[in-house]
PDB file of N, CA and C in Angstrom:
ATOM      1  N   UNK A   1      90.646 -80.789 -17.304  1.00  0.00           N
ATOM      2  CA  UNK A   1      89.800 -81.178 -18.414  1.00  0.00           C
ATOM      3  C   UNK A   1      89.982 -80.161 -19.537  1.00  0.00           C
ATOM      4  N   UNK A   2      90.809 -80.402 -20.461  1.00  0.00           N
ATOM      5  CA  UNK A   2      90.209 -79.571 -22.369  1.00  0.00           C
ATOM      6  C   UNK A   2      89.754 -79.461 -22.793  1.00  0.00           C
ATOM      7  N   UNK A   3      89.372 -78.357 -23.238  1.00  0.00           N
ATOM      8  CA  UNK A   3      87.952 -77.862 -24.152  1.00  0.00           C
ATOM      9  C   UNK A   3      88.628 -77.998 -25.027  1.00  0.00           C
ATOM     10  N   UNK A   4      87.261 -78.449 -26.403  1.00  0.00           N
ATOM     11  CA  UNK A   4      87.343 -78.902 -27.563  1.00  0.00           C
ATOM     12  C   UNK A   4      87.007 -77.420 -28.055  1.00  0.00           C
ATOM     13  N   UNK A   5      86.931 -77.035 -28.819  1.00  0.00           N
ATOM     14  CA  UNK A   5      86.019 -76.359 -30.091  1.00  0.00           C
ATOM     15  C   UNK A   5      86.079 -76.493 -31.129  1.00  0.00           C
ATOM     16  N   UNK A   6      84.759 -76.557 -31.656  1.00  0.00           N
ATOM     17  CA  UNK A   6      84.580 -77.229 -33.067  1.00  0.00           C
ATOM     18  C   UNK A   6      83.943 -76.019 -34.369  1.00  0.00           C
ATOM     19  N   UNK A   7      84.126 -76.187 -35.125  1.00  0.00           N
ATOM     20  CA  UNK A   7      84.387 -75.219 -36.216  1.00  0.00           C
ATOM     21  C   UNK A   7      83.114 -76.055 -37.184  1.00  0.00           C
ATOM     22  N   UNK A   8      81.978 -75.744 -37.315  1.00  0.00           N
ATOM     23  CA  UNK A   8      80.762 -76.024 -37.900  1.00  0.00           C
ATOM     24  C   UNK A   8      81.071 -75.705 -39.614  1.00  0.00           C
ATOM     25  N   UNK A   9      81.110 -74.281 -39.500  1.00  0.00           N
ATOM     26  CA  UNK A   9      81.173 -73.377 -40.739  1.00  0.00           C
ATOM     27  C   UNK A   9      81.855 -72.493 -40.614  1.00  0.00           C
ATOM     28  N   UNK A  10      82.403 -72.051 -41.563  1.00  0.00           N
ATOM     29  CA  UNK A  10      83.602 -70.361 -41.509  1.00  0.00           C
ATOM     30  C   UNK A  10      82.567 -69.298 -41.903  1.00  0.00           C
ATOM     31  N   UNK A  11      82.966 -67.973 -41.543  1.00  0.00           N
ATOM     32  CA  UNK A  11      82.182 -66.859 -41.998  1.00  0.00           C
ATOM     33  C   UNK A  11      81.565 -66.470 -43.322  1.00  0.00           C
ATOM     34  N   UNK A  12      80.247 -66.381 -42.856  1.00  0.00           N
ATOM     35  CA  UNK A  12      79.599 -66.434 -43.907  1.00  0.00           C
ATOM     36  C   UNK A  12      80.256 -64.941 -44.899  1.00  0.00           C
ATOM     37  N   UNK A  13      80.759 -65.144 -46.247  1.00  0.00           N
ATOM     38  CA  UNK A  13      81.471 -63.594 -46.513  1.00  0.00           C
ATOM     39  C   UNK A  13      80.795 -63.360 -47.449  1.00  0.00           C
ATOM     40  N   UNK A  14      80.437 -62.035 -47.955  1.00  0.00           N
ATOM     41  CA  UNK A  14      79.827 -61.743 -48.999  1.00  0.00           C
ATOM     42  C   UNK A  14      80.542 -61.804 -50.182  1.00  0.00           C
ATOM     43  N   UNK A  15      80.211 -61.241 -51.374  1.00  0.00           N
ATOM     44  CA  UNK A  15      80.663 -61.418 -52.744  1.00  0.00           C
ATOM     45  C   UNK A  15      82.054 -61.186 -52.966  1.00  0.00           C
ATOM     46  N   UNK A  16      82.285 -59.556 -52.046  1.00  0.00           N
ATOM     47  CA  UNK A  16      83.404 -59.514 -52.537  1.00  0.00           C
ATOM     48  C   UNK A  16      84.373 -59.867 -51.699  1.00  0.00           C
ATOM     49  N   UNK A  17      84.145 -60.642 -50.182  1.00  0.00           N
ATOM     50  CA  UNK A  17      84.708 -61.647 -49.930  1.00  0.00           C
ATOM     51  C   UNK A  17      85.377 -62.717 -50.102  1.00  0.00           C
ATOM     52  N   UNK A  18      84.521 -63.351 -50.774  1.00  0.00           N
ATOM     53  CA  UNK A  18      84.606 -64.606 -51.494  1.00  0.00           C
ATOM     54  C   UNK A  18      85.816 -64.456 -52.406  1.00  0.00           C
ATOM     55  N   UNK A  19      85.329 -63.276 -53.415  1.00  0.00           N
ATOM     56  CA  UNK A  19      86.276 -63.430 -54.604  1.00  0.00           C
ATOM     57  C   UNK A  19      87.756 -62.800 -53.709  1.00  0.00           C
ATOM     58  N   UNK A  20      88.457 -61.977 -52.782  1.00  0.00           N
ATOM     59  CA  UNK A  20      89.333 -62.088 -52.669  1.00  0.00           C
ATOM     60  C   UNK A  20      90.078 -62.937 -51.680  1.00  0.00           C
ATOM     61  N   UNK A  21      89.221 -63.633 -51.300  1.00  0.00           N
ATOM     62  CA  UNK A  21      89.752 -65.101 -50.539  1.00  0.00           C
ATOM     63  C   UNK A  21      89.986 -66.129 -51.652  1.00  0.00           C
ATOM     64  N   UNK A  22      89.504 -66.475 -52.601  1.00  0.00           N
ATOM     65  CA  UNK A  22      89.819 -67.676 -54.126  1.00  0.00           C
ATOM     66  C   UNK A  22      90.959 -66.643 -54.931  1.00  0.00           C
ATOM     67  N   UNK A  23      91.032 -65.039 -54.959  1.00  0.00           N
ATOM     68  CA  UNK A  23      92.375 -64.877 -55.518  1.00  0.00           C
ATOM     69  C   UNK A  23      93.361 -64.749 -54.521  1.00  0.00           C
ATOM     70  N   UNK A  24      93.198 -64.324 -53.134  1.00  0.00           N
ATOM     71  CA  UNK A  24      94.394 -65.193 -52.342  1.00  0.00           C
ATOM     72  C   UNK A  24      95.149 -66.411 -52.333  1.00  0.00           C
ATOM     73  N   UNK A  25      93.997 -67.411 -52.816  1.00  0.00           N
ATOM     74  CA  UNK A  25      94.370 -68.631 -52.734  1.00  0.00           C
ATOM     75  C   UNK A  25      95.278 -68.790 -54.107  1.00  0.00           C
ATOM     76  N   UNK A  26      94.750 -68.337 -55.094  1.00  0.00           N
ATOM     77  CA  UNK A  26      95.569 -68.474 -56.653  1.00  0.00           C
ATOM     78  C   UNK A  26      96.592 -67.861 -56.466  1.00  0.00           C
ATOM     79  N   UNK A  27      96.616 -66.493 -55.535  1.00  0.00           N
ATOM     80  CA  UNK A  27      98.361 -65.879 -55.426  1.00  0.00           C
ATOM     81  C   UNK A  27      99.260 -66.818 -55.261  1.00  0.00           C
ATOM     82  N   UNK A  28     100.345 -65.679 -55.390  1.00  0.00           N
ATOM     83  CA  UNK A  28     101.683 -66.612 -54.485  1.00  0.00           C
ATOM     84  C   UNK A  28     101.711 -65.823 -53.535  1.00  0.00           C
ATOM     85  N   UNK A  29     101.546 -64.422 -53.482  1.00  0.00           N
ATOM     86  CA  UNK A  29     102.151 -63.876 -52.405  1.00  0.00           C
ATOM     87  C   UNK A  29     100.829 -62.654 -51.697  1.00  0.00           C
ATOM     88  N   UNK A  30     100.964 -62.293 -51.016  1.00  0.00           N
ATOM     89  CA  UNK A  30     100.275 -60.769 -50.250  1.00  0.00           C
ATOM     90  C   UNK A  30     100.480 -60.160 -51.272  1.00  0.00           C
ATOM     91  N   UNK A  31     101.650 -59.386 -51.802  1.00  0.00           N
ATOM     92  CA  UNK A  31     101.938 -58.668 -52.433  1.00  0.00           C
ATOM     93  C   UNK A  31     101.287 -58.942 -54.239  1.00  0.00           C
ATOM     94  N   UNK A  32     100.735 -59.651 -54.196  1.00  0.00           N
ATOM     95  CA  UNK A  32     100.386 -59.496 -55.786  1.00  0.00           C
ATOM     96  C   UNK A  32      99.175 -59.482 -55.651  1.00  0.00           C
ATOM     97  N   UNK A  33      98.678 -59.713 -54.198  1.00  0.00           N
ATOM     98  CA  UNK A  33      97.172 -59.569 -54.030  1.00  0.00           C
ATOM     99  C   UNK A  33      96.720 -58.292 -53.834  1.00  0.00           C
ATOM    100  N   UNK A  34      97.624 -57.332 -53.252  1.00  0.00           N
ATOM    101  CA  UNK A  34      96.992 -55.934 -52.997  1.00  0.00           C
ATOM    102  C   UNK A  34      97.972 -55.203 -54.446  1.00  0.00           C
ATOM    103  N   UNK A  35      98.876 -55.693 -54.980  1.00  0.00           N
ATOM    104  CA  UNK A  35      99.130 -54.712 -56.618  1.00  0.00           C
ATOM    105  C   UNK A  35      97.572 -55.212 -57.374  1.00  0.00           C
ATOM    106  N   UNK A  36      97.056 -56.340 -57.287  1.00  0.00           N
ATOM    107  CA  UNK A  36      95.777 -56.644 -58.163  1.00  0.00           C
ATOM    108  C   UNK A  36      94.655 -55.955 -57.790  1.00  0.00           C
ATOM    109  N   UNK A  37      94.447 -55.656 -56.281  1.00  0.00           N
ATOM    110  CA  UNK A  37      93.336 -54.787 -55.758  1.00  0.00           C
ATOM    111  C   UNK A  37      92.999 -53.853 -56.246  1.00  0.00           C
ATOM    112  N   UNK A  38      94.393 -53.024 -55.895  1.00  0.00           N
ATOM    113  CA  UNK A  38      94.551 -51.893 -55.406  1.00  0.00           C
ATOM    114  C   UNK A  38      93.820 -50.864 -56.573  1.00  0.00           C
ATOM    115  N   UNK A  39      94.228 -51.025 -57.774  1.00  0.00           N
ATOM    116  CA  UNK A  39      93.532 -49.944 -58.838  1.00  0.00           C
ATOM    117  C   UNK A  39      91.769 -50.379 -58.297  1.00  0.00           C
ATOM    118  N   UNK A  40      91.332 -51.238 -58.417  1.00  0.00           N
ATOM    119  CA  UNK A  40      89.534 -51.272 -58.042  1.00  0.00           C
ATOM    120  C   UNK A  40      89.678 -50.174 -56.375  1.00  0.00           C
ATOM    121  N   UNK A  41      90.166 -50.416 -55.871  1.00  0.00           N
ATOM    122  CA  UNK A  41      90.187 -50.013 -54.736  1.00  0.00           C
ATOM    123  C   UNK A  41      90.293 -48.173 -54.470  1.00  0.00           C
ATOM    124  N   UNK A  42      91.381 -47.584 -55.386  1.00  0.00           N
ATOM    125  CA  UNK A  42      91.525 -46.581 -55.485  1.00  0.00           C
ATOM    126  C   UNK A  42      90.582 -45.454 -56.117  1.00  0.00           C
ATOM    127  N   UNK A  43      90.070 -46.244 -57.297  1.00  0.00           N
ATOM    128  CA  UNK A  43      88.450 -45.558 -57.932  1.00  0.00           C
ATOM    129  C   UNK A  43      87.656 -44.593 -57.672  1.00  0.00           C
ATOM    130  N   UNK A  44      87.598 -45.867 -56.403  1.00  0.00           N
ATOM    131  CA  UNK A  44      86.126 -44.782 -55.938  1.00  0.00           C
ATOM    132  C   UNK A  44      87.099 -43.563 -54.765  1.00  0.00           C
ATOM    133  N   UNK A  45      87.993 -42.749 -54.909  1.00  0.00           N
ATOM    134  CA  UNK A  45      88.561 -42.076 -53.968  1.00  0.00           C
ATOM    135  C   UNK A  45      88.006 -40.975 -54.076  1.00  0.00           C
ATOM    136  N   UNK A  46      87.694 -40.422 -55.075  1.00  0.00           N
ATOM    137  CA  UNK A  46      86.937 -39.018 -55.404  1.00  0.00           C
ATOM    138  C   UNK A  46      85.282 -39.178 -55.084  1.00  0.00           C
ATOM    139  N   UNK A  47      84.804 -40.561 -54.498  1.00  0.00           N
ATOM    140  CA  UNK A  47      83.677 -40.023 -53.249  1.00  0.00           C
ATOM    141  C   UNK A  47      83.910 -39.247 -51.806  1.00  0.00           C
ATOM    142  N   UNK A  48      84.816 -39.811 -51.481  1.00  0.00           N
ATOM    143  CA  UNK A  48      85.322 -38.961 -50.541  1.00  0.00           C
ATOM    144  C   UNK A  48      85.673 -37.742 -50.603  1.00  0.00           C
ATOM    145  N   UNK A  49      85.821 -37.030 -51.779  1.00  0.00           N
ATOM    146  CA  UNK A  49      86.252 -35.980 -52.042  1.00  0.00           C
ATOM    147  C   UNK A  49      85.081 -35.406 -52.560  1.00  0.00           C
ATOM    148  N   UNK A  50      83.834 -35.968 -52.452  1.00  0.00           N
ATOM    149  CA  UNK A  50      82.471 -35.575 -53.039  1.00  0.00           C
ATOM    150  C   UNK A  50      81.763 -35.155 -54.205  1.00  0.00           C
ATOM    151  N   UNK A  51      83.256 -35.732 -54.956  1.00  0.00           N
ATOM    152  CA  UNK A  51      82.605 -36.183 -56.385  1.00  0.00           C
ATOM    153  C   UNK A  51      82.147 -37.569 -56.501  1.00  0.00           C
ATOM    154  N   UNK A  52      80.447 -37.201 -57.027  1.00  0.00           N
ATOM    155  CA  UNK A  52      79.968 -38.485 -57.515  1.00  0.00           C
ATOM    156  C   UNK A  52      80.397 -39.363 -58.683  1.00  0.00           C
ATOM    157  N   UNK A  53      81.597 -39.722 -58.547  1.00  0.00           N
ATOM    158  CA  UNK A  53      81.830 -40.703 -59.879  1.00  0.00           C
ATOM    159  C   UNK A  53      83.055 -41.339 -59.480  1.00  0.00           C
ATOM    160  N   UNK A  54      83.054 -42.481 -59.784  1.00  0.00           N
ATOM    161  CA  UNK A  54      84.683 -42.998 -59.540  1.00  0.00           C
ATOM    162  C   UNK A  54      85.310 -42.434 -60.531  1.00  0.00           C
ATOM    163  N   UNK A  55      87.067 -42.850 -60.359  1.00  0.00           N
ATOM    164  CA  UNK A  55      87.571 -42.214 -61.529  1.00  0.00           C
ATOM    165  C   UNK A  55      88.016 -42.970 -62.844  1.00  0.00           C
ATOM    166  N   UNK A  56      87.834 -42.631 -63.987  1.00  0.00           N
ATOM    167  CA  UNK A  56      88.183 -43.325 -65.421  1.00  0.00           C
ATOM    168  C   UNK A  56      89.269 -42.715 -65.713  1.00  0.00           C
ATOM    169  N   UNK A  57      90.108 -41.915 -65.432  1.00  0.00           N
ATOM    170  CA  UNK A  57      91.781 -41.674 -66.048  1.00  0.00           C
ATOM    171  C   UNK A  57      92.481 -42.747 -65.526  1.00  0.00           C
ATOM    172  N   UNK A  58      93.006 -43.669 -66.607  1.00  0.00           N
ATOM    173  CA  UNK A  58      93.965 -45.015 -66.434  1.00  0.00           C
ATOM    174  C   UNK A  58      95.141 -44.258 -65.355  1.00  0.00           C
ATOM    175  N   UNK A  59      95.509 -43.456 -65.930  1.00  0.00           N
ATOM    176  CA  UNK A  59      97.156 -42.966 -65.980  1.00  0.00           C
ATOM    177  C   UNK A  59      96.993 -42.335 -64.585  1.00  0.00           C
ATOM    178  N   UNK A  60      95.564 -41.621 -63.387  1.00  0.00           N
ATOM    179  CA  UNK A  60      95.752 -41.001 -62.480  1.00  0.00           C
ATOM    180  C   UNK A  60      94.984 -42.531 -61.430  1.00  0.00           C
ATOM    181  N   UNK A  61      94.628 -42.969 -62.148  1.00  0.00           N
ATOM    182  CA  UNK A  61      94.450 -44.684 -61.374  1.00  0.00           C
ATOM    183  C   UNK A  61      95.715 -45.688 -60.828  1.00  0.00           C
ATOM    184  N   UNK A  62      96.108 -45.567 -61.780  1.00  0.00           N
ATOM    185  CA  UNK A  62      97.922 -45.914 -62.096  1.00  0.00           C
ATOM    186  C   UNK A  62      98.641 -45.433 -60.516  1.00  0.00           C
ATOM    187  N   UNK A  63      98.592 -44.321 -60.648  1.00  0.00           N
ATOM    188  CA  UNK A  63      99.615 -43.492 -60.325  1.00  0.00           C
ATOM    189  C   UNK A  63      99.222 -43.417 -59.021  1.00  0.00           C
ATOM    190  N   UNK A  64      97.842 -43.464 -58.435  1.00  0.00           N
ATOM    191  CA  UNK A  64      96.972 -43.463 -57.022  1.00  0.00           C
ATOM    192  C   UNK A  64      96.977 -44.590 -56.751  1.00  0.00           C
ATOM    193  N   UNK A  65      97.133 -45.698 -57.080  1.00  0.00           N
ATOM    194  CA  UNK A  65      96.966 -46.964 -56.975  1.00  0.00           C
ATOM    195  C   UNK A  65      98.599 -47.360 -56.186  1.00  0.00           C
ATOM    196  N   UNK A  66      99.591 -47.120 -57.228  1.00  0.00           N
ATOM    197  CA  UNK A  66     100.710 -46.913 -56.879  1.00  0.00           C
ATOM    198  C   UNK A  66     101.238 -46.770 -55.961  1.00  0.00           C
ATOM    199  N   UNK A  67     100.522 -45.215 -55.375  1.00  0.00           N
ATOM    200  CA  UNK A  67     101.263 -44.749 -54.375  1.00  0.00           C
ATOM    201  C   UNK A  67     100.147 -45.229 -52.399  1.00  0.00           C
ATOM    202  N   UNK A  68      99.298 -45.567 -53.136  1.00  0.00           N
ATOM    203  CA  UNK A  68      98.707 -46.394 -52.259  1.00  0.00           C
ATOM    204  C   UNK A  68      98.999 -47.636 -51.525  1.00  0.00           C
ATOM    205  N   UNK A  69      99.793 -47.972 -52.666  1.00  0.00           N
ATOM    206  CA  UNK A  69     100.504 -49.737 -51.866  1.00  0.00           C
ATOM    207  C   UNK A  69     101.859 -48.886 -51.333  1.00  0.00           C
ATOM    208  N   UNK A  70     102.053 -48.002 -51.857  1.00  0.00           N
ATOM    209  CA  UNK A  70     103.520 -47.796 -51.333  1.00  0.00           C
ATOM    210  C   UNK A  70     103.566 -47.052 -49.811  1.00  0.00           C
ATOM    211  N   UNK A  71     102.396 -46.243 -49.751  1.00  0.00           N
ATOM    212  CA  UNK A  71     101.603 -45.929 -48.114  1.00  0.00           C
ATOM    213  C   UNK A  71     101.441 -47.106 -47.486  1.00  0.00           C
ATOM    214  N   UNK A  72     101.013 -47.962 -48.111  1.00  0.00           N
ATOM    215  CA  UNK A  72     100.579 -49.372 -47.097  1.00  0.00           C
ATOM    216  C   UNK A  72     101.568 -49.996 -46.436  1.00  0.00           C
ATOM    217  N   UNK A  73     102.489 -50.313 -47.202  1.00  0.00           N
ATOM    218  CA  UNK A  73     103.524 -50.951 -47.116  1.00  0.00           C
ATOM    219  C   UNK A  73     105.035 -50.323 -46.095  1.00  0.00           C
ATOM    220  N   UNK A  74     104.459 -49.201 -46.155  1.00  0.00           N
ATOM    221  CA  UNK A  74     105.759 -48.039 -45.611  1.00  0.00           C
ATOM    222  C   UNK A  74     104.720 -48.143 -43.930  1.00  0.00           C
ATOM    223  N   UNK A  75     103.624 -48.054 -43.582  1.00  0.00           N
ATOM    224  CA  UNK A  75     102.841 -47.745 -42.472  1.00  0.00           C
ATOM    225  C   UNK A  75     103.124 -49.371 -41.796  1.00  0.00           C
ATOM    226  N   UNK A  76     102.661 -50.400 -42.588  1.00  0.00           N
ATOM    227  CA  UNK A  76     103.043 -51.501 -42.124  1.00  0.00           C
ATOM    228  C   UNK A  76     104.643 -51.742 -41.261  1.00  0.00           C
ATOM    229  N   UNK A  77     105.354 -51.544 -41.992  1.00  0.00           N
ATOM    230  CA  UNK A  77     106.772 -51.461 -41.856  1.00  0.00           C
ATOM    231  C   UNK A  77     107.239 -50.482 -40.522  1.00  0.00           C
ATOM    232  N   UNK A  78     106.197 -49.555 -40.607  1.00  0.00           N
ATOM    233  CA  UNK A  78     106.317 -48.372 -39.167  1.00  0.00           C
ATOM    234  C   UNK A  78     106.045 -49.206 -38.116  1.00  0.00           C
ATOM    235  N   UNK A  79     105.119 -49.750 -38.314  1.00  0.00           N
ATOM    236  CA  UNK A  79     104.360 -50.587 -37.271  1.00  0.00           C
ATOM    237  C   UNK A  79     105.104 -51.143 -36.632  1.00  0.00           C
ATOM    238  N   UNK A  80     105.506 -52.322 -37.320  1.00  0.00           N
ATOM    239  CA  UNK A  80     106.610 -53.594 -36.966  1.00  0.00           C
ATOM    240  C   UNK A  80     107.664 -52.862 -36.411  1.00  0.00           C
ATOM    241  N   UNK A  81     108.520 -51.918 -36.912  1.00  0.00           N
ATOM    242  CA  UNK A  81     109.829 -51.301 -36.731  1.00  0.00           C
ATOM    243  C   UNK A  81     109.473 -50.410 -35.648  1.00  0.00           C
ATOM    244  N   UNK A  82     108.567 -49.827 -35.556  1.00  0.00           N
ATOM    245  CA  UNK A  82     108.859 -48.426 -34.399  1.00  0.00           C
ATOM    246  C   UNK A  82     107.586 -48.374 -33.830  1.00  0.00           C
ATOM    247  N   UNK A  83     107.006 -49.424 -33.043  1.00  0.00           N
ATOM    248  CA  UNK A  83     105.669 -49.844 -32.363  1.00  0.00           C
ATOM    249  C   UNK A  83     105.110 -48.179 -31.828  1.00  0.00           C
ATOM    250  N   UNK A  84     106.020 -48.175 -30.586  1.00  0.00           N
ATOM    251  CA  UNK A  84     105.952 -46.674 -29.524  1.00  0.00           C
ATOM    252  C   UNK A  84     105.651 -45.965 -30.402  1.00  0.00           C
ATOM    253  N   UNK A  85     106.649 -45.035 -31.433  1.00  0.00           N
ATOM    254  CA  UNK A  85     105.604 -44.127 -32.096  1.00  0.00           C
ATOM    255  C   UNK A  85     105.114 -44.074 -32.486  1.00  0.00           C
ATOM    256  N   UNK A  86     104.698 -45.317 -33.562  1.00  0.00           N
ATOM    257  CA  UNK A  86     103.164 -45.380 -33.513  1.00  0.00           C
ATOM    258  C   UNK A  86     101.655 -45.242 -32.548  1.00  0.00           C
ATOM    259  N   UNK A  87     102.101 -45.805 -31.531  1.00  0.00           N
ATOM    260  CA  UNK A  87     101.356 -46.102 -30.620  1.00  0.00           C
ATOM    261  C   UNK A  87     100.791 -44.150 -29.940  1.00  0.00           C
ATOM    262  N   UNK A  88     102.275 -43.414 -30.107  1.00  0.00           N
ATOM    263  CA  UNK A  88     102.060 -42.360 -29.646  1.00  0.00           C
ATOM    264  C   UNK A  88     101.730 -41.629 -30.267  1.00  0.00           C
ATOM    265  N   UNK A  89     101.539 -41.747 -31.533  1.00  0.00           N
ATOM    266  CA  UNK A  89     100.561 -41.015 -32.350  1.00  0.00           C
ATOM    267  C   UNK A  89      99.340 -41.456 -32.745  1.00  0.00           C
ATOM    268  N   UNK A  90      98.847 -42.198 -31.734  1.00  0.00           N
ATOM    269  CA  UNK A  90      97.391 -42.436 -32.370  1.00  0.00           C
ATOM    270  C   UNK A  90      96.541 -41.559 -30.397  1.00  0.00           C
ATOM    271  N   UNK A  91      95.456 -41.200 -31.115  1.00  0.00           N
ATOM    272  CA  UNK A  91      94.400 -40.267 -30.545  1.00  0.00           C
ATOM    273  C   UNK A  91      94.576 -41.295 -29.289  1.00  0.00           C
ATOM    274  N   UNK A  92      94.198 -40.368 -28.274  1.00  0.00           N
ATOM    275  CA  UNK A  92      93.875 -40.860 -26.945  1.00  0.00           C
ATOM    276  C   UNK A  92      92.575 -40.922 -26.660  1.00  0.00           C
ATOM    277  N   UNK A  93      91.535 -41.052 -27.220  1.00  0.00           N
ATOM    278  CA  UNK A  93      90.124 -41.159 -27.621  1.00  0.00           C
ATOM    279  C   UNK A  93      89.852 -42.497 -28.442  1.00  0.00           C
ATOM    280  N   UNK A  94      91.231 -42.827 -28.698  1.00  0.00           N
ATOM    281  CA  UNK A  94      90.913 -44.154 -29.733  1.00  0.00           C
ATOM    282  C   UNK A  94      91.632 -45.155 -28.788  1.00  0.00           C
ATOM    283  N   UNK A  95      92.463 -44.870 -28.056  1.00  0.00           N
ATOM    284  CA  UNK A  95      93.034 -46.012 -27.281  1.00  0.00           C
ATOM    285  C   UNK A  95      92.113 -46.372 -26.064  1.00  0.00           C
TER     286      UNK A  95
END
């Protein structure tokens, strides 16, 4: 006997959910979805660094933003290509 399952409603997502699921959909690709992110995304990096303010220099937004997809994209690529060391460099507390 097969079980059915039935799909009522999809996850309820919040705001900023929403909006990058409708500009997924307008992309063409992954890739123009995280170059469009990525500067909002990078901003706020100097909370972490425990300055209260995101950052307003275009040109160090730019340039962090930048090198952010280019981390992403290079870690991704580790992944796929060289599983094991990845795998062997992550904490044995996390596995």
């Amino acid at each position: 006997m097969a079980t059915t399952l039935e799909v009522t409603a999809g996850p309820d997502l919040s705001l900023p959910g929403r909006e990058a699921a409708a500009e997924a959909g307008r992309s063409g690709s992954v890739s123009d979805v995280i170059k469009s992110r990525m500067p909002n995304l990078v901003k706020g990096c100097t909370y972490a660094q425990g300055i209260n303010q995101p950052l307003n220099d275009s040109g160090e937004i730019l340039m962090r933003s930048a090198q952010a997809t280019l981390d992403l994209r290079t870690a991704i690529y580790q992944g796929l290509t060289d599983r094991p060391s990845v795998v062997k460099g992550m904490s044995p507390d996390f596995l």
